[in-house]
PDB file of N, CA and C in Angstrom:
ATOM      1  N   UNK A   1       0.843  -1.175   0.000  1.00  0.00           N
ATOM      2  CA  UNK A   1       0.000   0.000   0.000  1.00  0.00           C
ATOM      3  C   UNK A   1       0.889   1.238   0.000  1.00  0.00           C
ATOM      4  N   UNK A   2       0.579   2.229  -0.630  1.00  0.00           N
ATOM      5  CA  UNK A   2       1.015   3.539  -0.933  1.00  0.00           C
ATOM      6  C   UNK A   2       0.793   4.374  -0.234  1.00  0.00           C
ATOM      7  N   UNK A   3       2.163   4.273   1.090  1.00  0.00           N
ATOM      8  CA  UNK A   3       2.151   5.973   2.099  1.00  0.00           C
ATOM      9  C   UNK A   3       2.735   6.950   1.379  1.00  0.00           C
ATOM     10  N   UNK A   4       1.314   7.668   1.098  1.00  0.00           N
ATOM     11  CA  UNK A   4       2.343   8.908   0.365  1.00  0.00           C
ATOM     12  C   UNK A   4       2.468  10.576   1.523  1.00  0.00           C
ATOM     13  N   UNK A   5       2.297  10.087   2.647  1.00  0.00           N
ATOM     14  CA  UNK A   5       3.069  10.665   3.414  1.00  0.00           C
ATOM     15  C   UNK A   5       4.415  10.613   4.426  1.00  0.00           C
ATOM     16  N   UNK A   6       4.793   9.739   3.910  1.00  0.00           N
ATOM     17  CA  UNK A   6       5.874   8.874   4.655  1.00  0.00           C
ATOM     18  C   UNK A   6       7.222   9.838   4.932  1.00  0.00           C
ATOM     19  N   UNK A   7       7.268  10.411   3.861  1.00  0.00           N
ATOM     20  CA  UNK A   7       8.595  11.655   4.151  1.00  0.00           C
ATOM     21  C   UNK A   7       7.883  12.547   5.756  1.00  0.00           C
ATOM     22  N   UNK A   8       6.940  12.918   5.170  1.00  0.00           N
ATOM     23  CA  UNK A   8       6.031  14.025   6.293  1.00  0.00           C
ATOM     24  C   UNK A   8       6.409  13.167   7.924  1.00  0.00           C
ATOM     25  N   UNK A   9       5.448  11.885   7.674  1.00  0.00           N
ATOM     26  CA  UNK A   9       5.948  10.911   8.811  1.00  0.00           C
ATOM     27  C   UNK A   9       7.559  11.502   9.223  1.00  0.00           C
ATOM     28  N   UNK A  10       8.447  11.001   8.509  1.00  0.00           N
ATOM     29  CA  UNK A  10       9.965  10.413   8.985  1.00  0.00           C
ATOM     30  C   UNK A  10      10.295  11.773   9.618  1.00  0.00           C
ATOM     31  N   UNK A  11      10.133  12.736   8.403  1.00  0.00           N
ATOM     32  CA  UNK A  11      10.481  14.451   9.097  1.00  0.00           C
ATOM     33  C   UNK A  11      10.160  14.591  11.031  1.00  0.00           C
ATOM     34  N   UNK A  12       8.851  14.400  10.715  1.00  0.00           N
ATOM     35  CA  UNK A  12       8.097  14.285  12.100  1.00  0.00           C
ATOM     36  C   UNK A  12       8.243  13.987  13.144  1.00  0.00           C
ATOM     37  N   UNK A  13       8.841  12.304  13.025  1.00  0.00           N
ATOM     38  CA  UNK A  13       9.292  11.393  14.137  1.00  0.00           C
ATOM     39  C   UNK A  13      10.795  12.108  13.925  1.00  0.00           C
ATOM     40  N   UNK A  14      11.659  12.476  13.639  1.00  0.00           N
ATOM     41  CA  UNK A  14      13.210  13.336  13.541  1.00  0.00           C
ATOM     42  C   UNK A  14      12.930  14.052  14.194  1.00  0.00           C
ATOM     43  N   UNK A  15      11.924  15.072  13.917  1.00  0.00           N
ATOM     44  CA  UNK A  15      12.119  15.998  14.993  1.00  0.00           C
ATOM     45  C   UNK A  15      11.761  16.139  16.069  1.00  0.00           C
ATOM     46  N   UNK A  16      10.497  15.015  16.557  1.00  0.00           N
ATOM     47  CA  UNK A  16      10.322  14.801  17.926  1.00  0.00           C
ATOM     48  C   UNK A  16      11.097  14.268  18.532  1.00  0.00           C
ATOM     49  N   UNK A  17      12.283  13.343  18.230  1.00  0.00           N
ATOM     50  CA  UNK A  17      12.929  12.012  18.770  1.00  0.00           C
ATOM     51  C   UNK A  17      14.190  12.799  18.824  1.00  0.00           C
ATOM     52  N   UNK A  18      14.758  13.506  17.519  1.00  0.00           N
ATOM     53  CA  UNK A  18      16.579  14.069  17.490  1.00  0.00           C
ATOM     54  C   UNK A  18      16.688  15.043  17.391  1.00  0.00           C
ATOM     55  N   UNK A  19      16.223  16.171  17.586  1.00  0.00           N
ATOM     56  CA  UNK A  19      16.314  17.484  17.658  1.00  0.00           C
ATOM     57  C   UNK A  19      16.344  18.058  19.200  1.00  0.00           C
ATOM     58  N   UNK A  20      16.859  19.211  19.385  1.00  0.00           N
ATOM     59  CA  UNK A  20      17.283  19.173  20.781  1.00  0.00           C
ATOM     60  C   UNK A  20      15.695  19.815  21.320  1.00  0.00           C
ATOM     61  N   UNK A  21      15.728  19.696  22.567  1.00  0.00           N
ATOM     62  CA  UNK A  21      14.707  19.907  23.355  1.00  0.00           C
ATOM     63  C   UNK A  21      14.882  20.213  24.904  1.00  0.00           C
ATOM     64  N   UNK A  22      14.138  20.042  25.765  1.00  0.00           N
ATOM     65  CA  UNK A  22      14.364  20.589  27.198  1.00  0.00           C
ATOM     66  C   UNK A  22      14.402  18.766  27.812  1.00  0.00           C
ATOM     67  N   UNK A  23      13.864  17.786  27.110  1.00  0.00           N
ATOM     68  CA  UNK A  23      14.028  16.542  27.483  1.00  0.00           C
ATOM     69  C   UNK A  23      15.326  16.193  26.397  1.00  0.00           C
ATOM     70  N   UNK A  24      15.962  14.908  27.307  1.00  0.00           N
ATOM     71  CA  UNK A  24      17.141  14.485  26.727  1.00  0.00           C
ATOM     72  C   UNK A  24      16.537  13.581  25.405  1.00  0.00           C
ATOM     73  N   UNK A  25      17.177  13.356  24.347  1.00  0.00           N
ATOM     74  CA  UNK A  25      16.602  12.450  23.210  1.00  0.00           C
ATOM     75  C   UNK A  25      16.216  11.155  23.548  1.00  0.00           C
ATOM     76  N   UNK A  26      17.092  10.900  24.421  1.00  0.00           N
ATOM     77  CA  UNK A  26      16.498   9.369  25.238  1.00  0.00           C
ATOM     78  C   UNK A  26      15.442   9.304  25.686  1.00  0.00           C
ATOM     79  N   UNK A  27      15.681  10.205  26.417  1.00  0.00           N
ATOM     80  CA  UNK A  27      13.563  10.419  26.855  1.00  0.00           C
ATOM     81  C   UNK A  27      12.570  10.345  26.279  1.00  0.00           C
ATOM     82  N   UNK A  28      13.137  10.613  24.908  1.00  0.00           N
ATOM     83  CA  UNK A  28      11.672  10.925  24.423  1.00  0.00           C
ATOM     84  C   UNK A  28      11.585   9.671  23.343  1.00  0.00           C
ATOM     85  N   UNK A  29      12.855   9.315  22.893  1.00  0.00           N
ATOM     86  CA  UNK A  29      12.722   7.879  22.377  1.00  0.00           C
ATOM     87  C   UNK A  29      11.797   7.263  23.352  1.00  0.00           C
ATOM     88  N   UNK A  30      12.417   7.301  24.499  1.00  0.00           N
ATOM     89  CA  UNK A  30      12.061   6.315  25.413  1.00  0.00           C
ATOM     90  C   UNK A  30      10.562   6.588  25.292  1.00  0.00           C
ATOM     91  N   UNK A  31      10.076   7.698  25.392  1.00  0.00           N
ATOM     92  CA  UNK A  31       8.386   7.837  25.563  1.00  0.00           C
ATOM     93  C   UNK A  31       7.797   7.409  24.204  1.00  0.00           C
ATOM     94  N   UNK A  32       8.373   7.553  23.523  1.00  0.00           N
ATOM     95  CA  UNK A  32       7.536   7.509  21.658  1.00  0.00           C
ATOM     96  C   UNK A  32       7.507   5.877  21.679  1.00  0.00           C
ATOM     97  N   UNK A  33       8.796   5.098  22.402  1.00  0.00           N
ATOM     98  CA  UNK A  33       8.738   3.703  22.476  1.00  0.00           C
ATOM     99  C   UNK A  33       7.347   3.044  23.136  1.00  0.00           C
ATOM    100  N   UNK A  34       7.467   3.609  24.207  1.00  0.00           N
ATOM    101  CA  UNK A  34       6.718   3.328  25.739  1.00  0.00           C
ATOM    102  C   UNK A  34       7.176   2.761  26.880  1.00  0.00           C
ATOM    103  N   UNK A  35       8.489   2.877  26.630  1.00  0.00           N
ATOM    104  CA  UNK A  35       9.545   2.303  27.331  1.00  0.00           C
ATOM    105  C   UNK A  35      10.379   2.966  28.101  1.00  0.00           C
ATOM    106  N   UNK A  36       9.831   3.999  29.172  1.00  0.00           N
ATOM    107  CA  UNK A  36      10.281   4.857  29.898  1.00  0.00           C
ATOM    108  C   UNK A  36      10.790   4.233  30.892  1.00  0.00           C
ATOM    109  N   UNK A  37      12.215   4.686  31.262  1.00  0.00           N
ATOM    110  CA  UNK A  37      12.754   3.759  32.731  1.00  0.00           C
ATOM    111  C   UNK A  37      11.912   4.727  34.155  1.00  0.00           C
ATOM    112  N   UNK A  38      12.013   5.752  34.013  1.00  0.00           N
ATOM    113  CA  UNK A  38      11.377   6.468  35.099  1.00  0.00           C
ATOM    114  C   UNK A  38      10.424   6.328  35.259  1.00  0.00           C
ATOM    115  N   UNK A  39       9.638   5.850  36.551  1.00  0.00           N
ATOM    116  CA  UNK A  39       8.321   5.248  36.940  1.00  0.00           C
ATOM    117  C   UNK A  39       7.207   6.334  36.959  1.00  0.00           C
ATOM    118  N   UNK A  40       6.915   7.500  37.095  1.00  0.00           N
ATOM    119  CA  UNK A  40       6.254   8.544  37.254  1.00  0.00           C
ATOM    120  C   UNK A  40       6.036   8.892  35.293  1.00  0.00           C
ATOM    121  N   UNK A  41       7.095   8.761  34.898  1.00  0.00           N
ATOM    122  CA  UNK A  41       7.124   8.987  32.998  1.00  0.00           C
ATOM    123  C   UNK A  41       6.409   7.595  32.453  1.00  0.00           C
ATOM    124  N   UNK A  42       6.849   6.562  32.673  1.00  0.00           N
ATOM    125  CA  UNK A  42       6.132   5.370  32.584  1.00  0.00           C
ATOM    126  C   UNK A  42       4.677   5.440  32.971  1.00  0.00           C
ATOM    127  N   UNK A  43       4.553   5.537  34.174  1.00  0.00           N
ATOM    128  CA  UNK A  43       2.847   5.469  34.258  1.00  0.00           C
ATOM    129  C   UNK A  43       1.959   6.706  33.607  1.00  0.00           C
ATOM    130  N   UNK A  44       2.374   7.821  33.011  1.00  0.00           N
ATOM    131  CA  UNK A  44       2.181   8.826  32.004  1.00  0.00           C
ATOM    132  C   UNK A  44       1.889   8.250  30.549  1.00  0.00           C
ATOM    133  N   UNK A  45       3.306   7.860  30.657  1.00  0.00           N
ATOM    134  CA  UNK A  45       2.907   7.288  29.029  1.00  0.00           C
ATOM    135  C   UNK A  45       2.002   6.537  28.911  1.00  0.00           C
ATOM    136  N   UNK A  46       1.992   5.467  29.246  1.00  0.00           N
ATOM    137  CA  UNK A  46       1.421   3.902  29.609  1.00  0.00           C
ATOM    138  C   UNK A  46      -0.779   4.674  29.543  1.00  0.00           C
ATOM    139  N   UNK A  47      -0.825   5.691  30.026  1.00  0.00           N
ATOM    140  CA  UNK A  47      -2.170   6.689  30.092  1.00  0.00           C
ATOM    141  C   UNK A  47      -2.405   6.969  28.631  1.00  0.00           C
ATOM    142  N   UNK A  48      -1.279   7.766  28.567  1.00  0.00           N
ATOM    143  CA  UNK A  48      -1.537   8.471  26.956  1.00  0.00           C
ATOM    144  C   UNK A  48      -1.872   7.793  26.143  1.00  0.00           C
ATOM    145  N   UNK A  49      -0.604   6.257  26.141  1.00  0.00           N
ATOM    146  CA  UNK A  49      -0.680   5.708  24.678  1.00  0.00           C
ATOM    147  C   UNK A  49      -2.008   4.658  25.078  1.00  0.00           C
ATOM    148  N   UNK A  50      -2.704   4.517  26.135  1.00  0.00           N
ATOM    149  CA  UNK A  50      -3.899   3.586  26.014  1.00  0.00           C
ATOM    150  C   UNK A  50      -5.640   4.497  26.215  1.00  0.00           C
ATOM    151  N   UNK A  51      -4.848   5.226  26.711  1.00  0.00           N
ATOM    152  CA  UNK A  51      -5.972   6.228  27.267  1.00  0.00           C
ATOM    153  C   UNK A  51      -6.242   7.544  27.500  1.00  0.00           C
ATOM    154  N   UNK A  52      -5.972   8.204  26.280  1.00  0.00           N
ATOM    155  CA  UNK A  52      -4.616   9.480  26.091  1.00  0.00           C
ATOM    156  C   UNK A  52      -6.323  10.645  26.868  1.00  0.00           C
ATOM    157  N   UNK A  53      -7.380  10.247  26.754  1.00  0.00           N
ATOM    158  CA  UNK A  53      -8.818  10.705  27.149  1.00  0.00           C
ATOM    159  C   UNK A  53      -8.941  10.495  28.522  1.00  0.00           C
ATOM    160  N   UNK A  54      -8.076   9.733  29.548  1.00  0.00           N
ATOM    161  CA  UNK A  54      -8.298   9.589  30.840  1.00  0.00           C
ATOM    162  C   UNK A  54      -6.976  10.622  31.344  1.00  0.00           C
ATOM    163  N   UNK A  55      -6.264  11.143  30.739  1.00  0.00           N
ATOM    164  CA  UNK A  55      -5.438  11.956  31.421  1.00  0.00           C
ATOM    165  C   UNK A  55      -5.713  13.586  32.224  1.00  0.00           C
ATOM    166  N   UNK A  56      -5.280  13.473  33.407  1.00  0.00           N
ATOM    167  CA  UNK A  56      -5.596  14.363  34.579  1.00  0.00           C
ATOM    168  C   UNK A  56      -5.075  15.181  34.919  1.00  0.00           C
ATOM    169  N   UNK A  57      -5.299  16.397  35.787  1.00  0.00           N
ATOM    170  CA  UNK A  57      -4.447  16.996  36.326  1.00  0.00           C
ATOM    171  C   UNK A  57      -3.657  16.416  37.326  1.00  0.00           C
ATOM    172  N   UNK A  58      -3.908  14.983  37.845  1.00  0.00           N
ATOM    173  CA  UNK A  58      -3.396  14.601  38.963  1.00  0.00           C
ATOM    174  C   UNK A  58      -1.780  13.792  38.166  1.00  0.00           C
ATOM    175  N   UNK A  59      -2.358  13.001  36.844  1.00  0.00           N
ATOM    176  CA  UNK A  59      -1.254  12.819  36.134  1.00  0.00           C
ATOM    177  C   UNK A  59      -0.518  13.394  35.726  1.00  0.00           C
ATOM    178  N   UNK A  60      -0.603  14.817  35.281  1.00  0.00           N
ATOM    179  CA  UNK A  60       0.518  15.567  35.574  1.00  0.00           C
ATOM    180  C   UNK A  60       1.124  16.146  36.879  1.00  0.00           C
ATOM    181  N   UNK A  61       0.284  16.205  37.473  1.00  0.00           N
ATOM    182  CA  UNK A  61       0.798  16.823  38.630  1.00  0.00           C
ATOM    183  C   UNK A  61       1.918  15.761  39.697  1.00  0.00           C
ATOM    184  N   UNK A  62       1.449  14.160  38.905  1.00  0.00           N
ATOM    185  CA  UNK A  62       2.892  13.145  39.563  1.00  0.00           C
ATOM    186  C   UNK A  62       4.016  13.695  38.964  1.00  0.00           C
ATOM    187  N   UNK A  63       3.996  14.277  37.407  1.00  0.00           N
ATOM    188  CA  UNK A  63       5.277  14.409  36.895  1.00  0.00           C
ATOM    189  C   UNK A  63       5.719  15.359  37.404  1.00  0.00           C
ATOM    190  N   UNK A  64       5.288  16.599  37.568  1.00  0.00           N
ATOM    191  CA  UNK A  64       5.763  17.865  38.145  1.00  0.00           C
ATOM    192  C   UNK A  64       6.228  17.292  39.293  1.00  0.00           C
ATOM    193  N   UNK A  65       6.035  16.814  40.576  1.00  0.00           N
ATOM    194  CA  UNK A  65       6.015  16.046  41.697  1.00  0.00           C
ATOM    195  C   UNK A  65       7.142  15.387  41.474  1.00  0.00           C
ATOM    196  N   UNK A  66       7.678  14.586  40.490  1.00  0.00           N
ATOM    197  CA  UNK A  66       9.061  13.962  40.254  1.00  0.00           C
ATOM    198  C   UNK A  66       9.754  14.544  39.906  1.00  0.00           C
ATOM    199  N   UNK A  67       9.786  16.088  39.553  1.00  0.00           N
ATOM    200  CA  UNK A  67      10.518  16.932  38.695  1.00  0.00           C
ATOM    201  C   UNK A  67      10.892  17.100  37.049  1.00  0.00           C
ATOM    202  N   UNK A  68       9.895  17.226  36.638  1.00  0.00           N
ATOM    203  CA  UNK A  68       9.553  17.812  35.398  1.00  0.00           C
ATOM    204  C   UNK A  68       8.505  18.890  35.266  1.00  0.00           C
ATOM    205  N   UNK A  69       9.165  19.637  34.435  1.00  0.00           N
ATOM    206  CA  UNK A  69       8.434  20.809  34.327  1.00  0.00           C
ATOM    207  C   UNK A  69       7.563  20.994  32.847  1.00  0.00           C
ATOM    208  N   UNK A  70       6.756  21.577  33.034  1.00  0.00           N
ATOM    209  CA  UNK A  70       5.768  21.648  31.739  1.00  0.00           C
ATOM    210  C   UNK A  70       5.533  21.202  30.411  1.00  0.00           C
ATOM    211  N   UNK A  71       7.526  22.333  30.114  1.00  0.00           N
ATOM    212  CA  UNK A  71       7.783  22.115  28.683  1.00  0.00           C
ATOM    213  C   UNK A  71       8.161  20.614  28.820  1.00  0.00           C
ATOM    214  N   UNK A  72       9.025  19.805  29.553  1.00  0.00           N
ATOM    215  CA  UNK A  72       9.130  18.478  29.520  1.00  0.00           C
ATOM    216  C   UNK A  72       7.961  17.690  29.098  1.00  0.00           C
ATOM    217  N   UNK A  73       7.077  18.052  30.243  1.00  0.00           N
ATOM    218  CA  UNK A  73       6.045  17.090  30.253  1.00  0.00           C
ATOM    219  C   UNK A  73       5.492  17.042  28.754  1.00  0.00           C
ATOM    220  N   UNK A  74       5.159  18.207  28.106  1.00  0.00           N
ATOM    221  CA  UNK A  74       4.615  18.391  26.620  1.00  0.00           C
ATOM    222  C   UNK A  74       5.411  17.414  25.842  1.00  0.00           C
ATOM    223  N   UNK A  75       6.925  18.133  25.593  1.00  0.00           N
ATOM    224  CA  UNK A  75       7.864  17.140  24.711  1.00  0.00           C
ATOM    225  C   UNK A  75       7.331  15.426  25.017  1.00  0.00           C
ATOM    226  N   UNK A  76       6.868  15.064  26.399  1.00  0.00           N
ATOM    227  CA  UNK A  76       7.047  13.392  26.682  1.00  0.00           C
ATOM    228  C   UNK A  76       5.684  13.022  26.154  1.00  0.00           C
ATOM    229  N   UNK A  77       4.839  14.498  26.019  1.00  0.00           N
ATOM    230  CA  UNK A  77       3.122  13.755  25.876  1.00  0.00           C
ATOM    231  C   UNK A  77       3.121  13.833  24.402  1.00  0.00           C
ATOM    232  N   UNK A  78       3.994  14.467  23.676  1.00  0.00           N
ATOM    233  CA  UNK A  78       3.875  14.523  22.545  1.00  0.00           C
ATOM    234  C   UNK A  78       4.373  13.391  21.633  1.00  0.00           C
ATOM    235  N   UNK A  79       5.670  12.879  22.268  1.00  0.00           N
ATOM    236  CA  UNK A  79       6.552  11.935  21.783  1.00  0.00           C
ATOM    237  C   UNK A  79       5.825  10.620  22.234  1.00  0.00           C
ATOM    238  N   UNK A  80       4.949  10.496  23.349  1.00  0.00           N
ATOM    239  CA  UNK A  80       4.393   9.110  23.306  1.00  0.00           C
ATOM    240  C   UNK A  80       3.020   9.405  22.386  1.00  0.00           C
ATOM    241  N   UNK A  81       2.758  10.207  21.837  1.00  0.00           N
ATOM    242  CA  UNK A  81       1.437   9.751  21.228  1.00  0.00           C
ATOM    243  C   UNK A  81       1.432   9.777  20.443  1.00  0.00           C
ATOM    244  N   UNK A  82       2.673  10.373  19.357  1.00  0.00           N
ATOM    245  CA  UNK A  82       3.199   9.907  18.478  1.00  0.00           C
ATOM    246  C   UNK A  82       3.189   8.592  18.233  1.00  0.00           C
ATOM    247  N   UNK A  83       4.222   8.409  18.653  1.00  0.00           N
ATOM    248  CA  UNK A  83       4.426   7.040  18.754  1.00  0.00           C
ATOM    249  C   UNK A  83       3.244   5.949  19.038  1.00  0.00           C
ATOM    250  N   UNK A  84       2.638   6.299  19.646  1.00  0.00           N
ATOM    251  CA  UNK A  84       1.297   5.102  19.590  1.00  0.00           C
ATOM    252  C   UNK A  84       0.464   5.379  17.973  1.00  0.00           C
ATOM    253  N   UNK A  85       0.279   6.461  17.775  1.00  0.00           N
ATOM    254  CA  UNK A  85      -0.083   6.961  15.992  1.00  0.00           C
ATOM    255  C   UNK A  85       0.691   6.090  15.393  1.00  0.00           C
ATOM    256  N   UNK A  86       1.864   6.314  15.518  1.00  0.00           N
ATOM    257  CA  UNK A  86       2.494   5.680  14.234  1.00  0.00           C
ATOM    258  C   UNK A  86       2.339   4.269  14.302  1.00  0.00           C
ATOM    259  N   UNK A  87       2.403   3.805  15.406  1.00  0.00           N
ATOM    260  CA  UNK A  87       1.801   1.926  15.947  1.00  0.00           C
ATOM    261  C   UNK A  87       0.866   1.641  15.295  1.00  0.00           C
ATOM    262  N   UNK A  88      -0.395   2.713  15.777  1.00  0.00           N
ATOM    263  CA  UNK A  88      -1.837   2.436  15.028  1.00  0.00           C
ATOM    264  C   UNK A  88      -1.970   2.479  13.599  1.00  0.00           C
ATOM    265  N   UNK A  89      -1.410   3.089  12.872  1.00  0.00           N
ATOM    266  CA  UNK A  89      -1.389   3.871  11.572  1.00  0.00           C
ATOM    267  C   UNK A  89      -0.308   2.358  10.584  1.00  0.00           C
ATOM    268  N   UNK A  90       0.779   2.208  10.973  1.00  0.00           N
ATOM    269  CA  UNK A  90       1.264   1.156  10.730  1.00  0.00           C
ATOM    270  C   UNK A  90       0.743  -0.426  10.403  1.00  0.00           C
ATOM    271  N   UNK A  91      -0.075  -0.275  11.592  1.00  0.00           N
ATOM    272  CA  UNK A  91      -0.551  -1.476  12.119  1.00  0.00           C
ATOM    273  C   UNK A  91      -1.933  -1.516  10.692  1.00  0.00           C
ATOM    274  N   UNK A  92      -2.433  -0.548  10.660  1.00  0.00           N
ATOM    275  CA  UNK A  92      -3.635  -0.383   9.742  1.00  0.00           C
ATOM    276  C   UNK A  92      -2.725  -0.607   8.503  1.00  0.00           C
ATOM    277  N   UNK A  93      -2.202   0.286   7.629  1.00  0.00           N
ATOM    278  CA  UNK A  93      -1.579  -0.042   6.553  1.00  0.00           C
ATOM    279  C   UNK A  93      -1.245  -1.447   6.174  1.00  0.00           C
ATOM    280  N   UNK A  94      -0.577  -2.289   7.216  1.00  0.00           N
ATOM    281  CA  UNK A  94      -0.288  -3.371   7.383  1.00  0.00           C
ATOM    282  C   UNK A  94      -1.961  -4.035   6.920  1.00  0.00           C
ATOM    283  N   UNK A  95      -2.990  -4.445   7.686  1.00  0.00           N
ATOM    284  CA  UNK A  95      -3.292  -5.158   7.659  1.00  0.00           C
ATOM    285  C   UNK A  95      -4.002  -5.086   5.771  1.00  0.00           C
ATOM    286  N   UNK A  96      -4.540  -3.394   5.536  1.00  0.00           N
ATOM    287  CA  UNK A  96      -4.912  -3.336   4.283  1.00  0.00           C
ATOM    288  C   UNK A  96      -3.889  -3.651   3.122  1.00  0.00           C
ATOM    289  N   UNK A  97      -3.000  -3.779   3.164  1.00  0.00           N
ATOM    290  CA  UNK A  97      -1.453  -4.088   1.906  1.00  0.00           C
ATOM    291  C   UNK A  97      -1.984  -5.765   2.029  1.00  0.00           C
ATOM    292  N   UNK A  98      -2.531  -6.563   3.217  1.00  0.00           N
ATOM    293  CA  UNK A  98      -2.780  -7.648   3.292  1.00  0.00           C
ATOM    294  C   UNK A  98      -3.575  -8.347   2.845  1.00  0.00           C
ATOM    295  N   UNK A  99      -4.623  -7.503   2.363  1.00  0.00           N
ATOM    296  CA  UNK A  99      -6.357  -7.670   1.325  1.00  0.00           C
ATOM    297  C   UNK A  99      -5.662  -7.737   0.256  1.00  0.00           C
ATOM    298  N   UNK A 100      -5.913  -9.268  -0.067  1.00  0.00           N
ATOM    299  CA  UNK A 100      -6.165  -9.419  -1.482  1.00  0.00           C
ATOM    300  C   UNK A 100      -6.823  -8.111  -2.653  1.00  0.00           C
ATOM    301  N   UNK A 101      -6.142  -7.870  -3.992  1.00  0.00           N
ATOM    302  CA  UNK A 101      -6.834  -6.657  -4.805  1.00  0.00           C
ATOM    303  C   UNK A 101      -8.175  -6.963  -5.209  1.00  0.00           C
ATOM    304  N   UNK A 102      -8.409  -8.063  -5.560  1.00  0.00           N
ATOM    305  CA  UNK A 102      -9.965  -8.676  -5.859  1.00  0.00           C
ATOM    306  C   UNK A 102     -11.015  -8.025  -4.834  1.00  0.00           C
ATOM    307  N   UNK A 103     -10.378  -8.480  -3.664  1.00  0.00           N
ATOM    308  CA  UNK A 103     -11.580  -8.495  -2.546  1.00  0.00           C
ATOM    309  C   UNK A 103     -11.931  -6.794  -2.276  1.00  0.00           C
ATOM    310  N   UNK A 104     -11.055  -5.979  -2.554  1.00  0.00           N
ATOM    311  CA  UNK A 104     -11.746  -4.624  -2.209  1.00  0.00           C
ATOM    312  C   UNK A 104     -12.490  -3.931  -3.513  1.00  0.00           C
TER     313      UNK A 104
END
């Protein structure tokens, strides 16, 4: 199947993931993964990327509470929900490249 936004994609994920920021690049790999070692960033993400609609002021207010500040927190909410997009979005492409051409 034909992503013909795929440059747009790659640009996208570059500049959330390797471009400098107020979070370290690891971090935010780590969040776009879902694979945060820090337990307070972990149970954040782990919200976003399943339940990005149940997130609280109280969920941020653990991160602030562990020490992160705003702009962090944005960069980490941004980079995990990314990353769950691109999961979902993937995952779809995938299964339609998988339909037989007849059948659609």
């Amino acid at each position: 199947m034909d992503d013909r936004y795929v440059q747009h994609r790659a640009a996208l994920t570059a500049a959330i993931l390797e471009r400098d920021g107020v979070t370290a690049a690891a971090d935010r790999q780590a969040a776009y993964a879902g694979t945060p070692t820090d337990p307070a960033v972990a149970a954040y993400v782990a919200t976003v990327r399943k339940h990005a609609y149940r997130v609280s002021d109280a969920d941020v207010a653990a991160l602030r509470a562990a020490g992160h500040d705003d702009p962090a927190i944005f960069e980490l909410t941004v980079a995990a929900a990314v990353g769950q997009a691109t999961r979902q979005y993937d995952a779809a492409l995938a299964v339609l490249a998988a339909i037989p051409a007849e059948a659609g």
